[in-house]
Protein backbone atom coordinates (compact mmCIF):
# COMPACT_ATOMS: atom_id res chain seq x y z
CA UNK A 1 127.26 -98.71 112.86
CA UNK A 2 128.99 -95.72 113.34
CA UNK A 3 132.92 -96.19 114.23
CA UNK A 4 134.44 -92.59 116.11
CA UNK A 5 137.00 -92.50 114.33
CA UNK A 6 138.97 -90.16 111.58
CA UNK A 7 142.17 -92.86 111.93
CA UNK A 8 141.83 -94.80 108.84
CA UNK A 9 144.37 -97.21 110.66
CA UNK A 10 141.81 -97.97 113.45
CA UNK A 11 139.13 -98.10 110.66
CA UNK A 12 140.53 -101.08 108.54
CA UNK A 13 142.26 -102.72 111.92
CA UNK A 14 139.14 -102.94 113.49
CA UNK A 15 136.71 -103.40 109.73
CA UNK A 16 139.19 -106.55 109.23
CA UNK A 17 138.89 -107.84 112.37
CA UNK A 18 134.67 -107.81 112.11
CA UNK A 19 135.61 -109.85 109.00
CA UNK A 20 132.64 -108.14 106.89
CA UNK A 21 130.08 -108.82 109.84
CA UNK A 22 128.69 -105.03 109.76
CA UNK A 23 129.51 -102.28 107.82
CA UNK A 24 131.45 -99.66 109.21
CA UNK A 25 130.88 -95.43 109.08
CA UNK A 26 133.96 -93.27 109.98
CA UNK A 27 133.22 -89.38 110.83
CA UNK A 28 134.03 -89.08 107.57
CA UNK A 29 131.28 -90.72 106.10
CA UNK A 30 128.92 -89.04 108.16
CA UNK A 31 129.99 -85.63 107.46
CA UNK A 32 131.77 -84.86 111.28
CA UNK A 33 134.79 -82.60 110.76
CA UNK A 34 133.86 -81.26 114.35
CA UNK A 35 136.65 -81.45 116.82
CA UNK A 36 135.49 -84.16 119.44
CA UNK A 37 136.38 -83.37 122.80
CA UNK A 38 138.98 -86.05 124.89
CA UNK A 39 139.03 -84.60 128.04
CA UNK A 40 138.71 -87.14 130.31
CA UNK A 41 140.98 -88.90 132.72
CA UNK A 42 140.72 -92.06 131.76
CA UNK A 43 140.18 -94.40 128.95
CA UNK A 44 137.01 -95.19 129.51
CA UNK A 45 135.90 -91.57 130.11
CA UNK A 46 137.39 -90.62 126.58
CA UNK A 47 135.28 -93.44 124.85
CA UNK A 48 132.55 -92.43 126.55
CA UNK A 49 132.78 -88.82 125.81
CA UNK A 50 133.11 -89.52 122.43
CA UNK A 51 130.45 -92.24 121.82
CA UNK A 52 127.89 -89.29 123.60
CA UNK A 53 129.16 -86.47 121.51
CA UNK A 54 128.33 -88.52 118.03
CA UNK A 55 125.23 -90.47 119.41
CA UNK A 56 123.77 -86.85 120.77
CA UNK A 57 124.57 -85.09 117.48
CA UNK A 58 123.67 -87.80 114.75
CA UNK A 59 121.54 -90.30 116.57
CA UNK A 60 122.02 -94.07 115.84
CA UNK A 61 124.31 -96.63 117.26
CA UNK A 62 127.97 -95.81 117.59
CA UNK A 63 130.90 -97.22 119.30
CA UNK A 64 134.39 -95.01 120.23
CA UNK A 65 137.45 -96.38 121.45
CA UNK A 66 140.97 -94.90 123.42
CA UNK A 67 143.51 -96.81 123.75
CA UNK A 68 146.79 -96.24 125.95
CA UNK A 69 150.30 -97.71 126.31
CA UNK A 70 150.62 -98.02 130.17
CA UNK A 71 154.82 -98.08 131.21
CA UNK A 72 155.36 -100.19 134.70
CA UNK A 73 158.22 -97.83 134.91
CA UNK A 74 156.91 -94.94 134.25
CA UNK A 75 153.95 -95.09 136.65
CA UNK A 76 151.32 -95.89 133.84
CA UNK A 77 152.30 -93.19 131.74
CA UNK A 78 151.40 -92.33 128.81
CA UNK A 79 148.16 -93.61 129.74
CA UNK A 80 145.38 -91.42 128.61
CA UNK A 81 147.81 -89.07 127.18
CA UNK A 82 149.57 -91.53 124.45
CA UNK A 83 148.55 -90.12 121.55
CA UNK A 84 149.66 -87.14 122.75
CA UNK A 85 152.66 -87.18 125.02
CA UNK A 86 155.46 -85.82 123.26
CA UNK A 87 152.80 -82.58 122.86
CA UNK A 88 149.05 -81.71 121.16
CA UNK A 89 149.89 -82.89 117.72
CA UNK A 90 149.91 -86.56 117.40
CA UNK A 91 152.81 -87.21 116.50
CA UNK A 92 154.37 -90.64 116.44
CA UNK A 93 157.72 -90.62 115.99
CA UNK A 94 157.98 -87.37 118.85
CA UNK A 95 155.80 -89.89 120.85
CA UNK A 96 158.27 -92.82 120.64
CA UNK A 97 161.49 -90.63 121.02
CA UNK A 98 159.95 -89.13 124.18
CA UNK A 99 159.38 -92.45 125.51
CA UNK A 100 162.17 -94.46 124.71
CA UNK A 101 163.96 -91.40 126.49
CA UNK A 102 162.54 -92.07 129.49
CA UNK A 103 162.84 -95.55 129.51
CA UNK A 104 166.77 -95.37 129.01
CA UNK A 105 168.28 -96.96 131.71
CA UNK A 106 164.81 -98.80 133.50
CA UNK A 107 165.62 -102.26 133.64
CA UNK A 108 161.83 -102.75 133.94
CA UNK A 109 160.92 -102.61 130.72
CA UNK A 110 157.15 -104.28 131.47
CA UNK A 111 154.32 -102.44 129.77
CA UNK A 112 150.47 -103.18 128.22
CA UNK A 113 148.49 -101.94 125.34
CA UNK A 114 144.89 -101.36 127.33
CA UNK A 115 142.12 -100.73 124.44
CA UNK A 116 138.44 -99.49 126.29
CA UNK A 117 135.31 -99.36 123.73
CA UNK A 118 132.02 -97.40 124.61
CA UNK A 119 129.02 -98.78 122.85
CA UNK A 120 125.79 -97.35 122.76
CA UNK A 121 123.14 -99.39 121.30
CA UNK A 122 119.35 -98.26 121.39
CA UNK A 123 120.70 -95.78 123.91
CA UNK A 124 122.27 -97.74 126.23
CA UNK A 125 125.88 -97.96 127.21
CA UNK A 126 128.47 -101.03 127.20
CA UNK A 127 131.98 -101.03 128.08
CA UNK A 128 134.97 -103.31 126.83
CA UNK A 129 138.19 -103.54 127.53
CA UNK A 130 141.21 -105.45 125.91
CA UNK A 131 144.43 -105.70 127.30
CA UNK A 132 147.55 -107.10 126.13
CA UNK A 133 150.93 -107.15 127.87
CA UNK A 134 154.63 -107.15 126.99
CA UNK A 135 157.56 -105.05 127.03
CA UNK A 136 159.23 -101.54 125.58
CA UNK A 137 162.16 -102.50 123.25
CA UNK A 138 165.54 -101.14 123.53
CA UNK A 139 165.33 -100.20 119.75
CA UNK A 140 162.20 -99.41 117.18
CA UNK A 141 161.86 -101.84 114.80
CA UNK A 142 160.88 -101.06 110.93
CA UNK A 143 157.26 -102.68 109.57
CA UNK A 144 153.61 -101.96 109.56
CA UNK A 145 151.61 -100.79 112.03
CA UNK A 146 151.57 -97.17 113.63
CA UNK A 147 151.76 -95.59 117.45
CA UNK A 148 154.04 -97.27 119.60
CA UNK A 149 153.86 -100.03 116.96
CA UNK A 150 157.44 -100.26 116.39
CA UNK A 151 158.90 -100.26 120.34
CA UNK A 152 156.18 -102.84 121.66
CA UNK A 153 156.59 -106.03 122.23
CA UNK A 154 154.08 -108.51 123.13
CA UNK A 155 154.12 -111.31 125.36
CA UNK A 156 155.65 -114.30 123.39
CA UNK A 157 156.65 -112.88 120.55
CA UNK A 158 160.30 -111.89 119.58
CA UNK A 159 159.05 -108.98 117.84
CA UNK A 160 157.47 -105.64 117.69
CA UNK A 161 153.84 -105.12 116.48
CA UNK A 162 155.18 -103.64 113.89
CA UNK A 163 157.65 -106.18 112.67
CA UNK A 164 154.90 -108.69 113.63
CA UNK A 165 152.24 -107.19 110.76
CA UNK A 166 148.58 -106.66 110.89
CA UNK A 167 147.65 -109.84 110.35
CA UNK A 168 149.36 -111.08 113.77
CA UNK A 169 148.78 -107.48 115.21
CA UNK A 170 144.71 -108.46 114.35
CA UNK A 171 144.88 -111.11 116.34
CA UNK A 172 146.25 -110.58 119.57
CA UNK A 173 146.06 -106.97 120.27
CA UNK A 174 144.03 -105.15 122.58
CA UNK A 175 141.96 -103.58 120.36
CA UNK A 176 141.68 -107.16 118.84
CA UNK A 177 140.69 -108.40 122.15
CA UNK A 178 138.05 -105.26 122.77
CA UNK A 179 136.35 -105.92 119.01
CA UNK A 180 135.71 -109.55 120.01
CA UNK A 181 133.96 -109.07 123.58
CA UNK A 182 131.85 -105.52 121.28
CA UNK A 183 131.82 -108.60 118.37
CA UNK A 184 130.68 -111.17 120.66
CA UNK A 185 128.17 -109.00 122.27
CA UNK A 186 126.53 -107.36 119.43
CA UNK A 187 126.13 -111.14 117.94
CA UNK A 188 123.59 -111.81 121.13
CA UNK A 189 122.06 -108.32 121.59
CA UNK A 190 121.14 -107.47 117.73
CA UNK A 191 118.00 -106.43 117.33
């Protein structure tokens, strides 16, 4: 199965939590370097938009993901835009810095990780979504992870993602919960 991806973080996050169940491709590893349009205004138009441009080009099943950090405060920003709020090049810690800007001040600190997947098996499309919710920290935290890793913090937990690890990260996120409903499904639809 074909994973949209060139993030070799979303590749092992997501190849640990199928626990060896099917083997993953990246772009990679099917010899994409093309730049894969995100234009879409939404999550699930991303995924979608990517999950057509690979399926269209190389055939076979494939699945693509987006995944946004959506601020109470700020309206549901970043959204779409996450990965690239502080500006075009991905970058992380601009990201972050950008946002924690904003957020100085906001008492409402309230904010979810929202993960959508686009499947398309034996051309036809499935969509899943995984949310989880928590809060912006004051401070980044050091650890694993990467994103917005370091200034989220979920829902019970006293810590960021990224002070939390992978192996908690793996088990409650978003993308966690949007690999088990794609897991879950592909379990009763494989042919």
């Amino acid at each position: 199965m074909i994973f949209v991806t060139n993030n070799p973080h979303k590749l092992q996050e997501v190849g640990a939590m199928l626990g060896g169940k099917m083997a993953l491709k990246s772009l990679r590893d099917i010899g994409c370097t093309d730049d894969i349009p995100e234009t879409a205004n939404t999550l699930e138009g991303n995924a979608l938009m990517k999950a057509r441009y690979i399926h269209e080009r190389y055939g076979g099943d494939c699945f693509a993901d987006d995944t946004g950090l959506e601020v109470a405060a700020l309206d549901g920003r970043p959204g779409v835009y996450s990965a690239r709020y502080a500006g075009p090049g991905h970058d992380s810690e601009a990201n972050m810095q950008k946002l924690l800007a904003e957020m100085e001040g906001k008492s409402d600190r309230r904010a979810q990780f929202r993960t959508v997947i686009a499947l398309i098996k034996e051309g036809r499309e499935y969509l899943f979504e995984g949310i989880v919710t928590g809060h912006i920290m004051e401070e980044r935290e050091e650890g694993e992870g990467f994103g917005y890793d370091p200034i989220f913090c979920p829902d019970g937990y006293e810590h960021s993602f990224a002070r939390l690890g992978d192996e908690v990260k793996n088990r409650i996120s978003h993308r966690a919960r949007a690999v088990e409903k794609l897991v879950e499904f592909l379990k009763t639809h494989n042919s």
